[in-house]
Protein backbone atom coordinates (compact mmCIF):
# COMPACT_ATOMS: atom_id res chain seq x y z
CA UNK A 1 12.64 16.44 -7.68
CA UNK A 2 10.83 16.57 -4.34
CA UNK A 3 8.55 14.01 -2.99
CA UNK A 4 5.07 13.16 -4.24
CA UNK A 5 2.78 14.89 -2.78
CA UNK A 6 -1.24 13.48 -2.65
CA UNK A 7 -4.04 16.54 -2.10
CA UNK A 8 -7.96 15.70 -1.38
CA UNK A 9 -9.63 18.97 -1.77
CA UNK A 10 -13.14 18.30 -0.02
CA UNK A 11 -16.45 20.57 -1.23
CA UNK A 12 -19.79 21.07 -0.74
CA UNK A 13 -21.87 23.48 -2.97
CA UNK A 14 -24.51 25.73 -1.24
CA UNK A 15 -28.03 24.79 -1.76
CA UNK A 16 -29.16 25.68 -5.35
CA UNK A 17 -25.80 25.90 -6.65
CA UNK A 18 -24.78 22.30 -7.39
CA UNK A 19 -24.92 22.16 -11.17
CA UNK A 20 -23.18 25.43 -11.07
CA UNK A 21 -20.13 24.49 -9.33
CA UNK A 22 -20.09 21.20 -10.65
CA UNK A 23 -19.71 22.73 -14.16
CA UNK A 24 -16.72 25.60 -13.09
CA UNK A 25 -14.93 22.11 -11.49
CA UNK A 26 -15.23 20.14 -14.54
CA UNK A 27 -13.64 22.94 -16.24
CA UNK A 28 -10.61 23.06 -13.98
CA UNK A 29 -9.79 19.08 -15.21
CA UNK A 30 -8.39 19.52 -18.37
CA UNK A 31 -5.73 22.64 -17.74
CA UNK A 32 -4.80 21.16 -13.90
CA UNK A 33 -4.14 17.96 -15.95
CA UNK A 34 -1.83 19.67 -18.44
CA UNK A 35 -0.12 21.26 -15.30
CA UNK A 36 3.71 20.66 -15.26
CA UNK A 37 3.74 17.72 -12.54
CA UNK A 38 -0.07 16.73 -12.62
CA UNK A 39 0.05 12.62 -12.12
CA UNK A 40 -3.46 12.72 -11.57
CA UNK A 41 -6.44 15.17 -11.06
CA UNK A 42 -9.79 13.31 -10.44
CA UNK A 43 -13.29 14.78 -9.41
CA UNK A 44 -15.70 12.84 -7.81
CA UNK A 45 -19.17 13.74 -6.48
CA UNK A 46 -20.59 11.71 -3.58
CA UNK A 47 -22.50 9.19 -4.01
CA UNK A 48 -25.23 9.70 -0.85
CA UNK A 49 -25.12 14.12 -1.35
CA UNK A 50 -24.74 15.22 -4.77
CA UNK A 51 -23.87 18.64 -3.37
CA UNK A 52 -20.51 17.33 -1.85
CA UNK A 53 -17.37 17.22 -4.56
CA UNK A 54 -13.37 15.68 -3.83
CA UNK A 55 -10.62 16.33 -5.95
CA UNK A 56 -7.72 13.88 -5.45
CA UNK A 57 -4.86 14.60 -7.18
CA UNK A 58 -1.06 13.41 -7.13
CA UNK A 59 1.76 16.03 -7.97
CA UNK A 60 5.19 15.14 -8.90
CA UNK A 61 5.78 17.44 -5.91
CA UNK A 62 4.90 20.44 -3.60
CA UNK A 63 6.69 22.75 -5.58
CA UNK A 64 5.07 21.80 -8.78
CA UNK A 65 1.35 21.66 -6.63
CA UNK A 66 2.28 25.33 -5.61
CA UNK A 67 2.78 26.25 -9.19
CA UNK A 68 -0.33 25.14 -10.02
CA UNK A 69 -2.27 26.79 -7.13
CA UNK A 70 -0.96 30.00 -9.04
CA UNK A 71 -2.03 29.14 -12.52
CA UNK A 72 -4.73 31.77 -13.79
CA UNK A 73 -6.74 28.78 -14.67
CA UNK A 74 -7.00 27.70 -10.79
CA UNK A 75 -6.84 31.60 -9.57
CA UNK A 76 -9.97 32.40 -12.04
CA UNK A 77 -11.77 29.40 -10.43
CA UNK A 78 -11.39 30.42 -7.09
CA UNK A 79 -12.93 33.72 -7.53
CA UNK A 80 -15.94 32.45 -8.99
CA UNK A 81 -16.08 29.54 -6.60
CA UNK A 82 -16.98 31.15 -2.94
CA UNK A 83 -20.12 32.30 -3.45
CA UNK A 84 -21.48 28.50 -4.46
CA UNK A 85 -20.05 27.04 -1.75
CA UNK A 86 -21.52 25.74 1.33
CA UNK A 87 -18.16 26.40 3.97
CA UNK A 88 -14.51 27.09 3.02
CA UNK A 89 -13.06 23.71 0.99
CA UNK A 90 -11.12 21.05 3.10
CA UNK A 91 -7.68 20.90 1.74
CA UNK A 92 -5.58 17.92 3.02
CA UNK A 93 -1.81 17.12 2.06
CA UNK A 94 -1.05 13.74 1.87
CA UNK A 95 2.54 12.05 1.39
CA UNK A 96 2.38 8.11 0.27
CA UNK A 97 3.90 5.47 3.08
CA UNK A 98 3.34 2.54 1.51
C-alpha cells in the first residue's frame, strides 16, 4: 500500500447558489466515505463567507484517491457542480511529515 495521501479541495459557490451546492456536497459524504481507502472525508463551510466550502480528506493512498475521483458518485457531482461555482475548485495534495 502506497503512502497516505491528505487532499483539501477549496470552493466557493457563485452568488445565489450557496444552499445549492452545499446540498450536492453533503450528498457526496456518505458514498466518498464508503470509498475503498476513505480515512476521512470532512466538509466544512467557512466560518466568515458561507459561500466558501473545504473538503479535507485522508486516503489510504493516491491510487485509492484516484479510484475515487472516478466513482460515478464523484463524476455525477462534478457535472452538476460548475455552474454553482464561483472559479474552478483549489485542489491541494498533501503527504503527512510529522
Amino acid at each position: 500500500m502506497g503512502q497516505r495521501i491528505a487532499v483539501v479541495a477549496r470552493m466557493k459557490a457563485k452568488e445565489g447558489a450557496v444552499g445549492e451546492l452545499r446540498e450536492l456536497l453533503l450528498a457526496l459524504i456518505a458514498p466518498s466515505r464508503a470509498d475503498e481507502g476513505c480515512i476521512t472525508y470532512e466538509l466544512h463551510q467557512a466560518i466568515d463567507d458561507s459561500a466558501v466550502f473545504v473538503f479535507y480528506e485522508i486516503w489510504e493512498s493516491k491510487d485509492l484517491l484516484d479510484r475515487h475521483l472516478s466513482t460515478p458518485h464523484l463524476q455525477q457531482f462534478l457535472s452538476k457542480v460548475k455552474d454553482l461555482l464561483a472559479g474552478p475548485p483549489e485542489i491541494t495534495l498533501f503527504s503527512k511529515i510529522s
